[in-house]
N, C-alpha and C. Protein backbone atom coordinates (compact mmCIF):
# COMPACT_ATOMS: atom_id res chain seq x y z
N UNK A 1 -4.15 12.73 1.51
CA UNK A 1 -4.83 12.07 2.60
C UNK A 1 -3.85 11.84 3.73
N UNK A 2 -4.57 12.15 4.75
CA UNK A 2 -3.63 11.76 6.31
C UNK A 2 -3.40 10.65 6.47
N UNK A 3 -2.56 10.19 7.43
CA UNK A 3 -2.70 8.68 8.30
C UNK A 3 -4.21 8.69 8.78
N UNK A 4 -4.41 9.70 9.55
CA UNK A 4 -5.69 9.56 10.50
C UNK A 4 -6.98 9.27 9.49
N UNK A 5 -6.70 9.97 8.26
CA UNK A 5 -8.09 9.92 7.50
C UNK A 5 -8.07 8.38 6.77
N UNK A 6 -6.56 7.60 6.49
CA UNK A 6 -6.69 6.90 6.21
C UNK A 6 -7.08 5.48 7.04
N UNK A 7 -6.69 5.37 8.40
CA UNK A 7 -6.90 4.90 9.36
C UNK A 7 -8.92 4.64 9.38
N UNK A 8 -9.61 5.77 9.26
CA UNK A 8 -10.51 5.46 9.37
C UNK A 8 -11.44 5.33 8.58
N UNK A 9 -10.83 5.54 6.92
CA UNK A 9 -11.24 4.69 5.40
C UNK A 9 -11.07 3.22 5.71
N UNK A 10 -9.84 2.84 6.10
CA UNK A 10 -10.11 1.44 6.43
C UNK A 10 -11.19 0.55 7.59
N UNK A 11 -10.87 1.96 8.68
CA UNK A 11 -12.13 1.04 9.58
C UNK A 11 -13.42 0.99 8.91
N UNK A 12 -13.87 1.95 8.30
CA UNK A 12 -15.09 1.56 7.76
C UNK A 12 -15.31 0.93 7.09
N UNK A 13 -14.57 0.24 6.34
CA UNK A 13 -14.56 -0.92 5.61
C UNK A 13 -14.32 -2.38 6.49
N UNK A 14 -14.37 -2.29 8.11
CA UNK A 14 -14.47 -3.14 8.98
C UNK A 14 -13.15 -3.81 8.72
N UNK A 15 -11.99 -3.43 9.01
CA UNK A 15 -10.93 -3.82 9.54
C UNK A 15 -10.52 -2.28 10.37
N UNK A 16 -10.10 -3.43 11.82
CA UNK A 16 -9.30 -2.32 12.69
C UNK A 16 -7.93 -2.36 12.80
N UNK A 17 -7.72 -0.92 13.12
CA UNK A 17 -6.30 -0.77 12.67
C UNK A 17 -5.55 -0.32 14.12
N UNK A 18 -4.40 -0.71 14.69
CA UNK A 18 -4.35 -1.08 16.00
C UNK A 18 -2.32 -0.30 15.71
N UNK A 19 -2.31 0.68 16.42
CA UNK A 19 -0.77 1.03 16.64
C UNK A 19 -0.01 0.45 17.72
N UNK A 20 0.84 0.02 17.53
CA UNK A 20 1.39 -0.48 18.88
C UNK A 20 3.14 -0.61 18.34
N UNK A 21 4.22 -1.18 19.03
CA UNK A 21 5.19 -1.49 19.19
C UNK A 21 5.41 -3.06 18.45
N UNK A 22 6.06 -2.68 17.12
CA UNK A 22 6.07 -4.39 17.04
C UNK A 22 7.64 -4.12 16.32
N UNK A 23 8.35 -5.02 17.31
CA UNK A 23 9.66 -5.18 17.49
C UNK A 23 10.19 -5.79 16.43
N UNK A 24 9.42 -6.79 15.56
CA UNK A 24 10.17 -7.80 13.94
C UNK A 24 9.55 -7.07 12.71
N UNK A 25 8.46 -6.35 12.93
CA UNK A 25 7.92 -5.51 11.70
C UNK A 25 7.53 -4.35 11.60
N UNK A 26 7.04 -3.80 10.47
CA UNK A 26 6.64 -2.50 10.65
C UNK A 26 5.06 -3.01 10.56
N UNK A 27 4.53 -3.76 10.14
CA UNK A 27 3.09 -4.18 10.12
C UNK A 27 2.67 -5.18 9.80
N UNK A 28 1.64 -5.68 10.07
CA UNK A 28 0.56 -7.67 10.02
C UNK A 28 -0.97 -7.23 10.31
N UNK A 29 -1.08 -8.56 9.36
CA UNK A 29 -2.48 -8.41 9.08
C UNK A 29 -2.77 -9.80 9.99
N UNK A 30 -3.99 -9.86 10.96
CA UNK A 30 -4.44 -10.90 11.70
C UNK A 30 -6.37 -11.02 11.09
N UNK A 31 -6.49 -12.55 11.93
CA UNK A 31 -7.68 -11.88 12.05
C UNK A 31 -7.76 -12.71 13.12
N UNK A 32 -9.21 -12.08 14.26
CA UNK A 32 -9.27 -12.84 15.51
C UNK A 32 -11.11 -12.11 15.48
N UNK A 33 -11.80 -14.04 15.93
CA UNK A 33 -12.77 -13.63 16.06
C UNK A 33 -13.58 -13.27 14.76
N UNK A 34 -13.21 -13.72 13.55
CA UNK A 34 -13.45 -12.97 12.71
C UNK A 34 -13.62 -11.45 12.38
N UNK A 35 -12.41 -10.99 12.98
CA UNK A 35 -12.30 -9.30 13.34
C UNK A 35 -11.13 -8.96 12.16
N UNK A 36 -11.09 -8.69 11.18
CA UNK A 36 -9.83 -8.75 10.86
C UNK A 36 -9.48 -7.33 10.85
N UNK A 37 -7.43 -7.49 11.77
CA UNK A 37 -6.96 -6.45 12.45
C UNK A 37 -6.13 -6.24 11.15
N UNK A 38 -5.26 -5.10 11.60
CA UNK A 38 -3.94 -4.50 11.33
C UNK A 38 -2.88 -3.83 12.32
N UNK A 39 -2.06 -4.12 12.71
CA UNK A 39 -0.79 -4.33 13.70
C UNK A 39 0.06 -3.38 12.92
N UNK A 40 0.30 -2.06 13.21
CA UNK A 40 1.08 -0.90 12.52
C UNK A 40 1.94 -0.19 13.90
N UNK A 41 3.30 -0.32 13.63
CA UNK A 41 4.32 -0.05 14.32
C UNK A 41 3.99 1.69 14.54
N UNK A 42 3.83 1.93 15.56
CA UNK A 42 3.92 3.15 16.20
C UNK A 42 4.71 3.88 16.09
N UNK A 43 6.39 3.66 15.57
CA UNK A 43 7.57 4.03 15.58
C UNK A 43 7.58 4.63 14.04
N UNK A 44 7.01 4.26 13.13
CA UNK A 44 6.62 4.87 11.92
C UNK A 44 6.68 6.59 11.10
N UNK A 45 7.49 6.60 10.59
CA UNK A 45 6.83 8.18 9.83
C UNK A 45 5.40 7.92 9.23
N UNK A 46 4.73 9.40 9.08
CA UNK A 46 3.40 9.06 8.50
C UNK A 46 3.52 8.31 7.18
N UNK A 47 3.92 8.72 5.99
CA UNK A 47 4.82 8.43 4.81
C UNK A 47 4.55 6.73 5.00
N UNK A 48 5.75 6.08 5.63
CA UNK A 48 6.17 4.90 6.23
C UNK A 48 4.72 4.09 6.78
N UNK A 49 4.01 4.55 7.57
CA UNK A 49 3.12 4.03 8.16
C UNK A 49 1.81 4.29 6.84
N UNK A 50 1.12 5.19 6.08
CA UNK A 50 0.89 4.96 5.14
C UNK A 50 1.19 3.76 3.79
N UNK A 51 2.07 3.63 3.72
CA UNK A 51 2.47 2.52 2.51
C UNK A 51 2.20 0.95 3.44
N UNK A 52 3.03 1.20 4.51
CA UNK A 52 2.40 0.01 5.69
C UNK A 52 1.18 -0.39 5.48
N UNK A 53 0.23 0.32 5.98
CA UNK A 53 -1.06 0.23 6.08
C UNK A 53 -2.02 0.08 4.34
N UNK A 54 -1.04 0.42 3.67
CA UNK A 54 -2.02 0.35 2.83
C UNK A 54 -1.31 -1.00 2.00
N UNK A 55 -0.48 -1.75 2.34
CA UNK A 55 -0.02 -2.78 2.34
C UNK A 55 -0.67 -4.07 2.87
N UNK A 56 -0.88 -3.86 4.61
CA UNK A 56 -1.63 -4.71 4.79
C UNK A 56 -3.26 -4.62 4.62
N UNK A 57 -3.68 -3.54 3.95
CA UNK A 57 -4.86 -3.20 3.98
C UNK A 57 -5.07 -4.65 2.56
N UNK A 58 -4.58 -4.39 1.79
CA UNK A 58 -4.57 -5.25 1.04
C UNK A 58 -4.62 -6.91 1.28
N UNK A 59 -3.92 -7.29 2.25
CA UNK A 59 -3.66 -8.79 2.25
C UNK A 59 -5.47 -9.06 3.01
N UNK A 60 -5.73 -8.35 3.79
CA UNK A 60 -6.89 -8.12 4.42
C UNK A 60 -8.04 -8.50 3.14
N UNK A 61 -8.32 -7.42 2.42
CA UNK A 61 -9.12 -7.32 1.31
C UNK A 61 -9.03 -8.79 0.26
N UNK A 62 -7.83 -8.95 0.31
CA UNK A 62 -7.77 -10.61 -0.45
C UNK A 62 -8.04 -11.55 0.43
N UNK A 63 -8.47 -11.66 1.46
CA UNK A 63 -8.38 -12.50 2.45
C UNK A 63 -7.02 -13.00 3.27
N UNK A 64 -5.89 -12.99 2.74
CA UNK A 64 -4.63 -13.63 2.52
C UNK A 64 -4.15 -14.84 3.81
N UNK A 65 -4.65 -14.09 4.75
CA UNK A 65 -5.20 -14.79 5.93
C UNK A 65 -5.46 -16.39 5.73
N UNK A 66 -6.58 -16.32 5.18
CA UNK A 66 -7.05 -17.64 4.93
C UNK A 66 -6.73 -18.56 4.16
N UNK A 67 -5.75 -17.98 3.16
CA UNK A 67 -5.48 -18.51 1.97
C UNK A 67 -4.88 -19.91 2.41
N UNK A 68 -5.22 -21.15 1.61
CA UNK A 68 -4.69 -22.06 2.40
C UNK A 68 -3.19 -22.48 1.42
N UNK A 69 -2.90 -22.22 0.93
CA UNK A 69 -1.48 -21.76 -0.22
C UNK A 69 -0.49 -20.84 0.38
N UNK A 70 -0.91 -19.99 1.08
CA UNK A 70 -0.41 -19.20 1.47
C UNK A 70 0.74 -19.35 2.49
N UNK A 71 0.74 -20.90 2.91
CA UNK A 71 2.20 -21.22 3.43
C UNK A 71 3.33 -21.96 2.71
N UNK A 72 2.95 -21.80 1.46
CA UNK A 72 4.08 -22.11 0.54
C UNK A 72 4.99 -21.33 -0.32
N UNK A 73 6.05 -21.87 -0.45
CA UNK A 73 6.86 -20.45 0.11
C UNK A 73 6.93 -19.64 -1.48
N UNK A 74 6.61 -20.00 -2.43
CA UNK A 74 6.37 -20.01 -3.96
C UNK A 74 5.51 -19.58 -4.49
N UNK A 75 4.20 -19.74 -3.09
CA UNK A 75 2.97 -18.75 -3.53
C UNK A 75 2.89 -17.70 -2.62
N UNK A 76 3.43 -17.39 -1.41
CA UNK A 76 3.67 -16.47 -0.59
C UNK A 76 4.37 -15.56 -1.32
N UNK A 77 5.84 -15.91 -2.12
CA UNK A 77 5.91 -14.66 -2.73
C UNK A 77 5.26 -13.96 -4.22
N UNK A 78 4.20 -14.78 -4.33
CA UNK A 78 3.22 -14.16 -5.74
C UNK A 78 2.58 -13.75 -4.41
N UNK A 79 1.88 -13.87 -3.91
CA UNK A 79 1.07 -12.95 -2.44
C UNK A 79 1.44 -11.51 -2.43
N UNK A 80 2.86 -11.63 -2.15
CA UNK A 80 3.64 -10.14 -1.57
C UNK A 80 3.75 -9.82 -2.90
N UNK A 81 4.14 -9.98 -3.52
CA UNK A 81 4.67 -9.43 -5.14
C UNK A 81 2.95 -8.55 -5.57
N UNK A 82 1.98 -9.34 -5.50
CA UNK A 82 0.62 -8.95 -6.46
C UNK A 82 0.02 -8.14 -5.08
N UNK A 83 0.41 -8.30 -3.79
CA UNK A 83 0.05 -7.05 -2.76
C UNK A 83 0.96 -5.92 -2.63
N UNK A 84 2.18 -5.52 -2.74
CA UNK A 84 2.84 -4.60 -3.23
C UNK A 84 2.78 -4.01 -4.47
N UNK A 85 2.34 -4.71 -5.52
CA UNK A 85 1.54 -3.80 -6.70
C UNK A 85 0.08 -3.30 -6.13
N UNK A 86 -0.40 -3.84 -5.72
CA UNK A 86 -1.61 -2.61 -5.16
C UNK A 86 -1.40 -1.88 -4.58
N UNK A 87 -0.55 -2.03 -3.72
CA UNK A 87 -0.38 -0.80 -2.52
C UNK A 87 0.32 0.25 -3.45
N UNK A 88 1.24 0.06 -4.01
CA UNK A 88 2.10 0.75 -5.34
C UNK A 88 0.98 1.92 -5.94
N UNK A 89 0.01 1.09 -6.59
CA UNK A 89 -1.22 1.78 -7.23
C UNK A 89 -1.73 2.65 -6.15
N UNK A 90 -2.49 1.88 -5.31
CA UNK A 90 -3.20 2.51 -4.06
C UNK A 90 -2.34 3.99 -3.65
N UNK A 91 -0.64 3.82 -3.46
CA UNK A 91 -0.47 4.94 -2.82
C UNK A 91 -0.78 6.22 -4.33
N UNK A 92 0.03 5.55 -5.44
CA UNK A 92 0.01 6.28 -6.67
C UNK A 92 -1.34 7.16 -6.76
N UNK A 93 -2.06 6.59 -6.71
CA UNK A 93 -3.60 7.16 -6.47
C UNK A 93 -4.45 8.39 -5.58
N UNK A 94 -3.35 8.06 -4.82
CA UNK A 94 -3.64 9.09 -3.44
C UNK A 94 -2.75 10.58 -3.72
N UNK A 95 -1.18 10.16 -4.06
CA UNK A 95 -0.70 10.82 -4.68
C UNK A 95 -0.99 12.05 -5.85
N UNK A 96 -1.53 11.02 -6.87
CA UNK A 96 -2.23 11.93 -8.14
C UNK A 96 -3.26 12.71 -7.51
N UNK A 97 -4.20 12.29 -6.20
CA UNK A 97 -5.31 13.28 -6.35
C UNK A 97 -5.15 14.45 -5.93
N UNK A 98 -3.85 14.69 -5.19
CA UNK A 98 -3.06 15.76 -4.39
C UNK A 98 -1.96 16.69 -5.39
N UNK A 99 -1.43 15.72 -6.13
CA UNK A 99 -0.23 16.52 -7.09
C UNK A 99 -0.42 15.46 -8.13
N UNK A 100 -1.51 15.89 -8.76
CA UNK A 100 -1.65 15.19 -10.53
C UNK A 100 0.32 14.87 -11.03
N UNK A 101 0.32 13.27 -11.46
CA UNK A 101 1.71 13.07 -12.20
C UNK A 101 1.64 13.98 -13.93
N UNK A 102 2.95 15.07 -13.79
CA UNK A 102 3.05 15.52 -14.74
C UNK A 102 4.23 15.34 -15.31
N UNK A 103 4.25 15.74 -16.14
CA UNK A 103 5.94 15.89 -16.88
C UNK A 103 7.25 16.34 -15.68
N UNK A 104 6.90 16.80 -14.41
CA UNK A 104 7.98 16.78 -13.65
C UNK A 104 8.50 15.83 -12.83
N UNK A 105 7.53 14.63 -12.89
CA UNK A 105 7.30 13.66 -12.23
C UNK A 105 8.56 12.96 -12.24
N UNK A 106 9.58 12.52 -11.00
CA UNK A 106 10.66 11.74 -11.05
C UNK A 106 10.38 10.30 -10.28
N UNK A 107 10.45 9.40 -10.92
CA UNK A 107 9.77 8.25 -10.85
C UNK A 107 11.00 7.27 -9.78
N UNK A 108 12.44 8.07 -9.71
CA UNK A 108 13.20 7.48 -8.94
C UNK A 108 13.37 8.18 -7.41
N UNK A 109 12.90 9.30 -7.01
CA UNK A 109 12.86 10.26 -6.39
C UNK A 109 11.18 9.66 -5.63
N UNK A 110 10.61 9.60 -6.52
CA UNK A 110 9.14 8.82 -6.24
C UNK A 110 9.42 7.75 -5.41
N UNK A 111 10.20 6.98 -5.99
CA UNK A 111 10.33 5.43 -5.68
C UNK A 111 11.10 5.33 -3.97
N UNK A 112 12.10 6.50 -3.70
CA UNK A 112 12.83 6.42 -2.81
C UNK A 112 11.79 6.83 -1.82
N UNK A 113 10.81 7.93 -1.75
CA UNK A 113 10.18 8.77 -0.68
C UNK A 113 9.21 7.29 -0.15
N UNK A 114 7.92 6.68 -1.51
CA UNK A 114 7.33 5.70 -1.25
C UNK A 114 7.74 4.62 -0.71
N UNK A 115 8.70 4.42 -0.65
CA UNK A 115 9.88 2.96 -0.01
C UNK A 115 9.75 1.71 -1.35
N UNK A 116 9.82 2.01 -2.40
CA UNK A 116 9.21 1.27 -3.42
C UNK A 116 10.22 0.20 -3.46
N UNK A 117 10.55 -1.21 -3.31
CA UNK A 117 12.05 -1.81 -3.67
C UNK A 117 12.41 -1.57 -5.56
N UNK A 118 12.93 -1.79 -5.65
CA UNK A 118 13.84 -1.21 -6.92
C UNK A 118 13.55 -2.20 -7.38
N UNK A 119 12.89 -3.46 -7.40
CA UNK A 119 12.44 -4.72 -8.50
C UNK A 119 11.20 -4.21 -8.66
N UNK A 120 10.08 -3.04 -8.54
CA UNK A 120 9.18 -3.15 -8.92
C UNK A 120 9.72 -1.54 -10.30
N UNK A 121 10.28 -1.05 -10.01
CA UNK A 121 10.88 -0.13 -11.03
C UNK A 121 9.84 -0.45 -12.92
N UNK A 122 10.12 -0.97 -13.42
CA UNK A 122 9.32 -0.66 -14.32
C UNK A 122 7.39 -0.82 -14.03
N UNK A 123 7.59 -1.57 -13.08
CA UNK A 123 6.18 -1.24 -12.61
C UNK A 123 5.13 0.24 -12.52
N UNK A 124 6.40 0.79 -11.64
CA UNK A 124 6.07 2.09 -11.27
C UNK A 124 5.62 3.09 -12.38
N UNK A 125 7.28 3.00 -13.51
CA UNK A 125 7.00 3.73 -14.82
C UNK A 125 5.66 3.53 -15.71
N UNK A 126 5.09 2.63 -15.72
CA UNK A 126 3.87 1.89 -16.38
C UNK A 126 3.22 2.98 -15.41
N UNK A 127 2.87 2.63 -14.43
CA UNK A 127 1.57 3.20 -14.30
C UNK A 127 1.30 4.69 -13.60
N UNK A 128 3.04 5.27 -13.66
CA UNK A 128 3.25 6.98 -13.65
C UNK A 128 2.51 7.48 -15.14
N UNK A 129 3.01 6.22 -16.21
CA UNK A 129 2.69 7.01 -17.51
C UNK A 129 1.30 6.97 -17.78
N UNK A 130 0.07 5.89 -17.00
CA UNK A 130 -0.99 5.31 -17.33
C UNK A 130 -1.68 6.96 -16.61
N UNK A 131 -0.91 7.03 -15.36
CA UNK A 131 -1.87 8.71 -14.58
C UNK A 131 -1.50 9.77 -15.15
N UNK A 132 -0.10 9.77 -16.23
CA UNK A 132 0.08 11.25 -16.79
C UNK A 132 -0.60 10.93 -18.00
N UNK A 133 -1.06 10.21 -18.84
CA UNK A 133 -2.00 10.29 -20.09
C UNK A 133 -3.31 10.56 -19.22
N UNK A 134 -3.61 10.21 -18.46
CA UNK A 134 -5.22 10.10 -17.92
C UNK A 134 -5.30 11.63 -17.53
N UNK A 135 -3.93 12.41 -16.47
CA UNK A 135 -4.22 13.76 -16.29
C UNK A 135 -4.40 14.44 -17.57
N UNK A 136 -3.65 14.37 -18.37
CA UNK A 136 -3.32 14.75 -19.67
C UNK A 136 -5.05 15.05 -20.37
N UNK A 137 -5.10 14.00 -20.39
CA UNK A 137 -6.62 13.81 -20.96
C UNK A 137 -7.63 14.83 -20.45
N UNK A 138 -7.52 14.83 -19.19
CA UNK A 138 -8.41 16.06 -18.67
C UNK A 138 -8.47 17.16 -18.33
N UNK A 139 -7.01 17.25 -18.97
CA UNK A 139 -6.80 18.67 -18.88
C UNK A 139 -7.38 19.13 -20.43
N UNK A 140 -7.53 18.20 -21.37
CA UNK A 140 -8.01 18.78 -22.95
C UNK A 140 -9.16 19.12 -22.82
């Protein structure tokens, strides 16, 4: 999947997704008007701007916005922690439907291209092995 195709999987799910120049991040989730945006740095590789977006696509989908917890600094990082495992999945997903995970699959090589931080590392392995039993399966 493209940026562009993904760009407009999300609008149809009524969040807009807005490129621009943002000088402290690579991306934020707002909402205004009850519009809820996404703020994706223009300066981006597709790659980069993909995991972005499908990052804040997430905080969006949980509301995170609203969360009224969400300015404490203890539940902010269970926030980012349990929205970087989706996006993790989410990209994993997109991945498999393009190049099924097989036995060549390098899960550190993976981790570097996706921008994965290196504390989610056994994360990743879990659920490389959850899509190579599942390809596995359908290939019998």
């Amino acid at each position: 999947m493209t940026l562009e195709q993904l760009i407009q999987e999300i609008e149809t799910a009524g969040i807009l997704v807005l490129r621009t120049k943002l000088p402290k991040s690579k991306g934020r989730h707002d909402e205004i008007n009850d519009q809820k945006v996404i703020f994706l740095d223009q300066d981006l590789t597709e790659i980069e701007a993909i995991n972005i977006l499908l990052h804040e696509k997430q905080h969006c989908s949980n509301n995170d916005i609203n969360n009224s917890l969400s300015h404490i600094t203890t539940y902010t990082h269970r926030i980012e922690s349990q929205t970087e495992k989706n996006r993790i999945l989410d990209f994993f997903s997109l991945i498999n439907t393009e190049y099924p995970i097989d036995e060549s699959f390098n899960y550190i090589d993976y981790m570097k291209a996706a921008y994965i931080p290196h504390h989610f590392e056994n994360y990743v392995k879990e659920v490389a092995q959850k899509f190579y039993k599942e390809n596995n399966r359908k290939k019998s």
